[in-house]
N, C-alpha and C. Protein backbone atom coordinates (compact mmCIF):
# COMPACT_ATOMS: atom_id res chain seq x y z
N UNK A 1 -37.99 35.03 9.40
CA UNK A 1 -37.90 35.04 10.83
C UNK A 1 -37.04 36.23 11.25
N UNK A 2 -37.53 36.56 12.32
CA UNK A 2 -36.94 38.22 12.71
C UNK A 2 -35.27 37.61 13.77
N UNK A 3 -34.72 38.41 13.85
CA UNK A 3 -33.49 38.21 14.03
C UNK A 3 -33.14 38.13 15.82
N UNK A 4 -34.15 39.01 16.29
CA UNK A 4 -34.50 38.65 17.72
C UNK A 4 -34.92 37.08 18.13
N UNK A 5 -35.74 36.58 17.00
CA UNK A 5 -36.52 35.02 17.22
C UNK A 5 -35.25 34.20 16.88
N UNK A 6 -34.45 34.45 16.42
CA UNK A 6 -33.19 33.58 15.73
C UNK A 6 -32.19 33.17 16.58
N UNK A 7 -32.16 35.04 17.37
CA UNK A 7 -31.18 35.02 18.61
C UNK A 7 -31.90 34.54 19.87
N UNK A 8 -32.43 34.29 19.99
CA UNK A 8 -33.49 33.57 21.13
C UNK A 8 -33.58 32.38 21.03
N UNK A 9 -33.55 31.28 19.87
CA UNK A 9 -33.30 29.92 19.80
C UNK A 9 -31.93 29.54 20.15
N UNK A 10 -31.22 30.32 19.58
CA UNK A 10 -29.62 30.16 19.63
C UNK A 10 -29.15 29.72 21.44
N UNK A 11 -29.92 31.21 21.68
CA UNK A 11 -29.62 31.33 23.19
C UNK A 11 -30.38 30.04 23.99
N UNK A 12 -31.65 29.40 24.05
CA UNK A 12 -31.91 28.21 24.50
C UNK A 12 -31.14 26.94 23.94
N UNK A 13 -30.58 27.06 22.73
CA UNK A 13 -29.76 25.71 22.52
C UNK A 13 -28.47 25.61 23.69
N UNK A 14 -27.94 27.02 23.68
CA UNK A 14 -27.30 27.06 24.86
C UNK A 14 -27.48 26.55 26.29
N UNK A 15 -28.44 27.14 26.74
CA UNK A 15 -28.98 26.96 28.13
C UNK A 15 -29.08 25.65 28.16
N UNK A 16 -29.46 24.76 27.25
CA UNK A 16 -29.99 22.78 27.36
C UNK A 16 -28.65 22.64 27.37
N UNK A 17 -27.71 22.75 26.25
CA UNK A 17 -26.45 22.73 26.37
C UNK A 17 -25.63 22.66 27.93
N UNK A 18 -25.78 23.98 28.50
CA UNK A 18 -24.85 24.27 29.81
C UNK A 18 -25.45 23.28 31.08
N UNK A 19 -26.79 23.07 31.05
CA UNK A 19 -27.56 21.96 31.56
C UNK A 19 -27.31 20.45 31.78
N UNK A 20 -27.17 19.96 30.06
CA UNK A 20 -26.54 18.72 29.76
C UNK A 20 -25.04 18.87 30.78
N UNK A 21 -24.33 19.39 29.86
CA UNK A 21 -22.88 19.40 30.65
C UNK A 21 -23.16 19.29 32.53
N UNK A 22 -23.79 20.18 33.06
CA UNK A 22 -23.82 20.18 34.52
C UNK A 22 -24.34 18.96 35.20
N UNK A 23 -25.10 18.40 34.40
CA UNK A 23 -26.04 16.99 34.63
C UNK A 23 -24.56 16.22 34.73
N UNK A 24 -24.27 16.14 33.73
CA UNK A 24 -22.46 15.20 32.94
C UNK A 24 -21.74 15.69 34.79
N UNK A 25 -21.38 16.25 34.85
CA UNK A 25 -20.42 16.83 36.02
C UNK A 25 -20.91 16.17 37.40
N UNK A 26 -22.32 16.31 37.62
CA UNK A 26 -23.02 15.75 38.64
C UNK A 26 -22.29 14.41 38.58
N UNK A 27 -23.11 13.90 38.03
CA UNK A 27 -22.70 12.35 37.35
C UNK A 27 -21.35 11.71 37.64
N UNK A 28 -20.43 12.37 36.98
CA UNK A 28 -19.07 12.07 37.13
C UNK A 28 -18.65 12.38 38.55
N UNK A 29 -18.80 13.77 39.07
CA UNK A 29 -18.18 13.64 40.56
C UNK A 29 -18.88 12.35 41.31
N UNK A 30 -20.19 12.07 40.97
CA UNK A 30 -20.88 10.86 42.00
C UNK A 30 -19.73 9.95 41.96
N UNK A 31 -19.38 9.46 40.20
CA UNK A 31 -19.27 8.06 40.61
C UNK A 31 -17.75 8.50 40.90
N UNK A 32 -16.80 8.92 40.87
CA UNK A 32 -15.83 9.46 41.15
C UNK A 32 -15.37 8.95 42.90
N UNK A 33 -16.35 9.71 43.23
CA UNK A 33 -16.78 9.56 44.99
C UNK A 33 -16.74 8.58 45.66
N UNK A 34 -17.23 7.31 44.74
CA UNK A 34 -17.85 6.35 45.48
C UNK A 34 -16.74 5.21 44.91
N UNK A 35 -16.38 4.16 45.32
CA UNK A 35 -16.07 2.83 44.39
C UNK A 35 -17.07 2.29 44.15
N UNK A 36 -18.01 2.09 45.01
CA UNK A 36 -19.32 1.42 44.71
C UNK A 36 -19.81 1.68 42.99
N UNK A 37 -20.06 2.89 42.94
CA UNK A 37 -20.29 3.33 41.49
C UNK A 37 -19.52 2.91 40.42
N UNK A 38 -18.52 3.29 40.89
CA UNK A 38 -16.87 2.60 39.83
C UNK A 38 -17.38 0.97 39.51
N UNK A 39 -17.52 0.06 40.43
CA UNK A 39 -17.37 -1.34 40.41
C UNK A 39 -18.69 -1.71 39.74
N UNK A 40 -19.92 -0.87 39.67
CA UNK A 40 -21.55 -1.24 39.06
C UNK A 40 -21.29 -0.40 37.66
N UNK A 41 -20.36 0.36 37.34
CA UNK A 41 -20.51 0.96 35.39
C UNK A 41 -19.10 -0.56 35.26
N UNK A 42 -18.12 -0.76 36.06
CA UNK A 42 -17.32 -1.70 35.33
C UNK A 42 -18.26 -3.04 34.90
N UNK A 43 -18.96 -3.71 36.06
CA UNK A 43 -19.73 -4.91 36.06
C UNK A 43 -20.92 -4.84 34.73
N UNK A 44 -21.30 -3.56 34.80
CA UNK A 44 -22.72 -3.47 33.31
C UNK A 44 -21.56 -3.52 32.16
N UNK A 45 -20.38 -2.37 32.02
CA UNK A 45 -19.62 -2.94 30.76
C UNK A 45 -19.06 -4.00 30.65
N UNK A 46 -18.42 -5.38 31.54
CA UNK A 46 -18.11 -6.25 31.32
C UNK A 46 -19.34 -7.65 31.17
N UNK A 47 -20.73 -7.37 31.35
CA UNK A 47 -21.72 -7.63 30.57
C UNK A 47 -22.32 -7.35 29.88
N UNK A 48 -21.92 -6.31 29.00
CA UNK A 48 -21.97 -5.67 27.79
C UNK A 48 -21.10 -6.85 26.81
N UNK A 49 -20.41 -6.76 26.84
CA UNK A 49 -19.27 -7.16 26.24
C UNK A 49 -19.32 -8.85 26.03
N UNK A 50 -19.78 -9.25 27.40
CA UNK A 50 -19.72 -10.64 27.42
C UNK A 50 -21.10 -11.09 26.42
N UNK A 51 -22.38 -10.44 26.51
CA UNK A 51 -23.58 -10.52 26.15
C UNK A 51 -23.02 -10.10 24.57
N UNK A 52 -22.32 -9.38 23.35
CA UNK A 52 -21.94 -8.80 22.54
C UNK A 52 -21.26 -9.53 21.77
N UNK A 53 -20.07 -10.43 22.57
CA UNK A 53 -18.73 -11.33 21.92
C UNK A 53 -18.96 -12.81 22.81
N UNK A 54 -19.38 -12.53 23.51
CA UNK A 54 -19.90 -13.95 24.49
C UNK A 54 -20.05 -14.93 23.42
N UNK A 55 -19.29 -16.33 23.26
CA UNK A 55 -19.50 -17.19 22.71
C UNK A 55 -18.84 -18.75 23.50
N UNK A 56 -19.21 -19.92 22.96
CA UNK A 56 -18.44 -21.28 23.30
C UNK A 56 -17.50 -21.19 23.15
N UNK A 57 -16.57 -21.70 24.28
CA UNK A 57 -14.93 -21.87 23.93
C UNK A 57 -14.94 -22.44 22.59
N UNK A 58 -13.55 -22.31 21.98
CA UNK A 58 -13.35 -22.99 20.53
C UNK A 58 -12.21 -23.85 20.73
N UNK A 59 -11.39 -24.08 22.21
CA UNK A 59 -10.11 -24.59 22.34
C UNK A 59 -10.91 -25.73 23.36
N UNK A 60 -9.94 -26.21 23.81
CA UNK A 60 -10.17 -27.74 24.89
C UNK A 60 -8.56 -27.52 25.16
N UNK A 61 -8.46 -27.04 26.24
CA UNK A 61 -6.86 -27.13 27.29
C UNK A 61 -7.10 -28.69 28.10
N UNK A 62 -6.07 -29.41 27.84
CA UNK A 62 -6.24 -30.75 28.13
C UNK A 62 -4.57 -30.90 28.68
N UNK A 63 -4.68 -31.64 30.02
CA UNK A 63 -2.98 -31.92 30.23
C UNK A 63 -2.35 -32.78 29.59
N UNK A 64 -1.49 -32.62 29.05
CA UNK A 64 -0.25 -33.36 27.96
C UNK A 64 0.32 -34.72 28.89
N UNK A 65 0.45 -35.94 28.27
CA UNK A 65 0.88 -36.86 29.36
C UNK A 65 2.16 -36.98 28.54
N UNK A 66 2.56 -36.42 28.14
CA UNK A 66 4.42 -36.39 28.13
C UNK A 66 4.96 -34.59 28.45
N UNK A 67 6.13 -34.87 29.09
CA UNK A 67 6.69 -33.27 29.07
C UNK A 67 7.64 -32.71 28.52
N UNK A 68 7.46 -31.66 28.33
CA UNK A 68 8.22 -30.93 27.44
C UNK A 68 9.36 -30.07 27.95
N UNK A 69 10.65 -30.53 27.08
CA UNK A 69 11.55 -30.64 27.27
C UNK A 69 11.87 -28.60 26.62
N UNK A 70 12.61 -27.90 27.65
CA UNK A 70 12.90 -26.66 27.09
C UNK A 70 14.02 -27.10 25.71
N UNK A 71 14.73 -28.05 25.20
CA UNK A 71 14.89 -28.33 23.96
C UNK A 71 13.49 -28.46 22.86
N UNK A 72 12.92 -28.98 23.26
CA UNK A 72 11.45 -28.88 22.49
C UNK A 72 11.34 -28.03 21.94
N UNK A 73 11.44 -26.68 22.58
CA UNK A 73 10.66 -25.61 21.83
C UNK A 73 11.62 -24.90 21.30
N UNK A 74 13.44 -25.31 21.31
CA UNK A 74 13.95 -24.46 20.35
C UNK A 74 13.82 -25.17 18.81
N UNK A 75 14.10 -24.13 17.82
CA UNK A 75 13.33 -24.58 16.21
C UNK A 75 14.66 -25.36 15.78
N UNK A 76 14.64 -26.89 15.38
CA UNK A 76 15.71 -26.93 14.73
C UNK A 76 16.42 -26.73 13.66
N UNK A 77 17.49 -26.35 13.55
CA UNK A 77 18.40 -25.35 12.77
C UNK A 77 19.61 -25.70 12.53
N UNK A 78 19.83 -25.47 11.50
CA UNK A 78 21.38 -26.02 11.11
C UNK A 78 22.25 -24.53 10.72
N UNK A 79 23.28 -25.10 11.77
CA UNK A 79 24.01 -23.40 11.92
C UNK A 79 25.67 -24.20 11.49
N UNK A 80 26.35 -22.72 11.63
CA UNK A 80 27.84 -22.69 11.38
C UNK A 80 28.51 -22.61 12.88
N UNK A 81 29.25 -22.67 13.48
CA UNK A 81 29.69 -21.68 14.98
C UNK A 81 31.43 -21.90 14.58
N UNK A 82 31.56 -20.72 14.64
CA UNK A 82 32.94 -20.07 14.53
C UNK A 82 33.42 -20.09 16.62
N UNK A 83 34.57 -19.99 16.52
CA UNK A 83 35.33 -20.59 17.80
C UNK A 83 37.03 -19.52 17.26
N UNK A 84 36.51 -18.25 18.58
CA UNK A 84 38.16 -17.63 17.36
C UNK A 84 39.28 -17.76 18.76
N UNK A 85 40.37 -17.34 18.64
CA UNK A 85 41.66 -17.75 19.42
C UNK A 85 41.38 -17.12 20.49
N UNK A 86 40.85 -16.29 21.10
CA UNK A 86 40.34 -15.54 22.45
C UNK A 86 39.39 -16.35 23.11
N UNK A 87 38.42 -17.01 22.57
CA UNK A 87 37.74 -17.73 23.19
C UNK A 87 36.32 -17.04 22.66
N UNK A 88 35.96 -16.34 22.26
CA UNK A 88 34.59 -15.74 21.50
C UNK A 88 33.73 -16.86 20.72
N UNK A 89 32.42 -17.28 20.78
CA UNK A 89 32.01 -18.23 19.87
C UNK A 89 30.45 -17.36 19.31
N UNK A 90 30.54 -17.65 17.92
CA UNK A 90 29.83 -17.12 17.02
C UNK A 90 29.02 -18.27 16.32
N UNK A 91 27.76 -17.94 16.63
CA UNK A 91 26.65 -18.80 16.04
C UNK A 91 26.15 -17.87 14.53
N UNK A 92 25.65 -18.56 13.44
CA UNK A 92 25.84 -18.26 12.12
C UNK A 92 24.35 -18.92 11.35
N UNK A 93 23.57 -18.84 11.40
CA UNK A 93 22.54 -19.92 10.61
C UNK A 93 23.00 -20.05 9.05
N UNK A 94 22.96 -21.06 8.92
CA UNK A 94 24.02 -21.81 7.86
C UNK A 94 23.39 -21.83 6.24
N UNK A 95 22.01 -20.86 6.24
CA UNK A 95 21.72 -19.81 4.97
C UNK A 95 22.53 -18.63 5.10
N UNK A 96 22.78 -17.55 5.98
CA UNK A 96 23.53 -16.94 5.96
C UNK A 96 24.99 -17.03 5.59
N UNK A 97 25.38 -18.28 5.96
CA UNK A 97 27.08 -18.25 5.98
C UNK A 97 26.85 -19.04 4.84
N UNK A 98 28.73 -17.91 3.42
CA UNK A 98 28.91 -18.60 2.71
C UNK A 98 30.08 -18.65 2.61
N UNK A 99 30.78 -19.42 1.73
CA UNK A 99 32.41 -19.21 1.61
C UNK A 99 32.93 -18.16 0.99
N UNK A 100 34.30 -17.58 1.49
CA UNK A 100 34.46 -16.21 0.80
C UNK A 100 35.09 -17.16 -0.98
N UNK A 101 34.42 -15.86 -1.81
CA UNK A 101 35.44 -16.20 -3.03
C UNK A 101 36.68 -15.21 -3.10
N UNK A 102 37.43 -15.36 -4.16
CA UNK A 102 38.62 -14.44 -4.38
C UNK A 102 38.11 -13.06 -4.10
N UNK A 103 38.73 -12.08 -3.79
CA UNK A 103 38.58 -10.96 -3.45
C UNK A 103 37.35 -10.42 -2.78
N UNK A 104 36.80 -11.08 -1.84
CA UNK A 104 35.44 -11.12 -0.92
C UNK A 104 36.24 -10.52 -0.07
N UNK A 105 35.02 -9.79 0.74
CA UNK A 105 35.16 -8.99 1.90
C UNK A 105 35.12 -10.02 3.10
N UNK A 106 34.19 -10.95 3.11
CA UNK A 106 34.10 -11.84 4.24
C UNK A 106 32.44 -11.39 4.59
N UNK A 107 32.60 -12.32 5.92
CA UNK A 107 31.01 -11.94 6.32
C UNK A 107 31.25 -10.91 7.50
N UNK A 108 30.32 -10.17 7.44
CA UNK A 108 30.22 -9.03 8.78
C UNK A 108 29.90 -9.58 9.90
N UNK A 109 29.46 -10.62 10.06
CA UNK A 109 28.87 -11.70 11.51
C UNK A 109 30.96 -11.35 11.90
N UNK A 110 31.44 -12.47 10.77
CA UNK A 110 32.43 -12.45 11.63
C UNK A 110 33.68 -11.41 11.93
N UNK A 111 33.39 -10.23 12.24
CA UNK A 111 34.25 -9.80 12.12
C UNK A 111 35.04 -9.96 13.75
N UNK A 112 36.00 -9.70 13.87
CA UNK A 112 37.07 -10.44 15.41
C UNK A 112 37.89 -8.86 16.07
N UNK A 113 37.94 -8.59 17.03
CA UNK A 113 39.08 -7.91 17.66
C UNK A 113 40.14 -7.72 17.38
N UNK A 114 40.82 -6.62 17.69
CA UNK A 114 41.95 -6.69 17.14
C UNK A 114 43.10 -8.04 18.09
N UNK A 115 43.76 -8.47 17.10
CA UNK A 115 44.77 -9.57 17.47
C UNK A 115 44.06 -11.07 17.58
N UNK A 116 42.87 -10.99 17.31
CA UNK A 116 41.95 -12.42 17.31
C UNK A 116 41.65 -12.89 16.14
N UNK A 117 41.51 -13.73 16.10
CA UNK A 117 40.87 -15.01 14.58
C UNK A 117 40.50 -15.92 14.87
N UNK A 118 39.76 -16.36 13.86
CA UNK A 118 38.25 -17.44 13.92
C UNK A 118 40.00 -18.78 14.29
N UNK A 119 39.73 -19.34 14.99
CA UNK A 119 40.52 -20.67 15.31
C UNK A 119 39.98 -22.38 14.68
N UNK A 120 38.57 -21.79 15.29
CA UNK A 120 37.80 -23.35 14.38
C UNK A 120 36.45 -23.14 13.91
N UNK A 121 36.11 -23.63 12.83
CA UNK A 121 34.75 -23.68 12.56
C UNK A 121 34.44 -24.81 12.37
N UNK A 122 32.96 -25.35 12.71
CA UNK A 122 32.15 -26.55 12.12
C UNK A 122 31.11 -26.02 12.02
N UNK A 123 29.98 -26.95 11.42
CA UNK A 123 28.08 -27.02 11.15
C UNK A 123 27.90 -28.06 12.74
N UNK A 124 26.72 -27.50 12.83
CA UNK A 124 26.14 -28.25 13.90
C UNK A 124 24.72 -27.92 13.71
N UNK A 125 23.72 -28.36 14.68
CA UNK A 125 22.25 -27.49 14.56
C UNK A 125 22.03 -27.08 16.08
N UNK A 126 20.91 -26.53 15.59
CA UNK A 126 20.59 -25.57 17.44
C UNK A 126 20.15 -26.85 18.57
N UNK A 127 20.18 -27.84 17.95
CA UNK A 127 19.85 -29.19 19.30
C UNK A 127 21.26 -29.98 19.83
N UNK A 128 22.45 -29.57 18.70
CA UNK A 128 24.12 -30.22 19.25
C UNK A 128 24.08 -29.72 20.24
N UNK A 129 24.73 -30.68 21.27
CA UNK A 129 25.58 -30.41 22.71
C UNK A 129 27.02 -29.94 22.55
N UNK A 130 27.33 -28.78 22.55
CA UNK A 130 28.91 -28.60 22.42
C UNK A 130 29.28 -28.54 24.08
N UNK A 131 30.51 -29.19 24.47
CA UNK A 131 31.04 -28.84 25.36
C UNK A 131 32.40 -28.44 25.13
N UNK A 132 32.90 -26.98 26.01
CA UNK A 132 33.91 -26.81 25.73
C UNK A 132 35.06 -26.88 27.11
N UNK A 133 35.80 -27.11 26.99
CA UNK A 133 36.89 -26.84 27.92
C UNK A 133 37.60 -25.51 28.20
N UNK A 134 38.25 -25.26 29.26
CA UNK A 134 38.91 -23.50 29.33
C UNK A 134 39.73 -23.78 30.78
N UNK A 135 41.09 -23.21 30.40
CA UNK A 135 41.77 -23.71 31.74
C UNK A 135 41.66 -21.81 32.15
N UNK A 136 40.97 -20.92 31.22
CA UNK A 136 40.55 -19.41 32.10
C UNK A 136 39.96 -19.27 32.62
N UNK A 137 40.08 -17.98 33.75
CA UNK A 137 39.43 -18.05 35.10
C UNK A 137 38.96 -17.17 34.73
N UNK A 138 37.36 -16.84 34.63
CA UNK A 138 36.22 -16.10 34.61
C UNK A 138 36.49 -14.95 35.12
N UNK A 139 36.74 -13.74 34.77
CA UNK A 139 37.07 -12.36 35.12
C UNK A 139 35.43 -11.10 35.75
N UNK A 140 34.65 -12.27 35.04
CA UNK A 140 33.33 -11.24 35.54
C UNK A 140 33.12 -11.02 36.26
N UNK A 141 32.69 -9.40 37.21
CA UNK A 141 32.26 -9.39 38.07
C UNK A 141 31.94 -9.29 38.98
């Protein structure tokens, strides 16, 4: 094939090319323009989709005849809570916390301020009611 016929195909792949694209541009400024257009390509892809993955529910939402208590949904847990002389309280989940042995560093949870220390510790779990008392007046704020 002669090199003129070569460069002459080349050059029409182009031209369909610059064509396509201008068609594309048409197209896009339309729907651009309009909402109408916008709201009829959203409506065909969201029946695309539905027609594609469209299936029977697999759940049954049914109302619960008891209610649920926001204790309910915390996990129960058996913790440590440290209580230091400032008034600071430190919750611990009670795999984490162990006793120091001889020459232990301690745990990094608790480490305290300067001039403060742990005052009391017990086990409790994340469903105990602690109430505490404080004759201090709330500074926040």
């Amino acid at each position: 094939m002669r090199l003129q016929r070569l460069t002459g195909l080349e050059r029409q792949k182009i031209i369909d090319e610059l064509k396509e694209v201008n068609d594309q541009i048409l197209w896009l400024k339309k729907v651009l323009g309009s909402a109408d257009e916008i709201y009829k390509i959203i409506m065909q892809e969201l029946e695309d989709i539905k027609t594609k993955y469209g299936d029977a529910r697999k759940t049954k939402i049914e109302r619960s005849g008891e209610d649920i208590e926001d204790e309910d949904l915390i996990t129960r847990e058996d913790v440590v809570v440290a209580m230091t002389n400032s008034g600071y309280i430190k919750r611990i989940p009670l795999d984490e916390y162990r006793v120091q042995r001889r020459g232990g560093k301690g745990l990094k949870g608790a480490e305290n301020r300067e001039e403060d220390f742990v005052s009391r510790v017990f086990s409790a779990n994340t469903h105990t009611m602690i109430l505490n008392f404080s004759d201090a007046v709330n500074s926040i704020g």
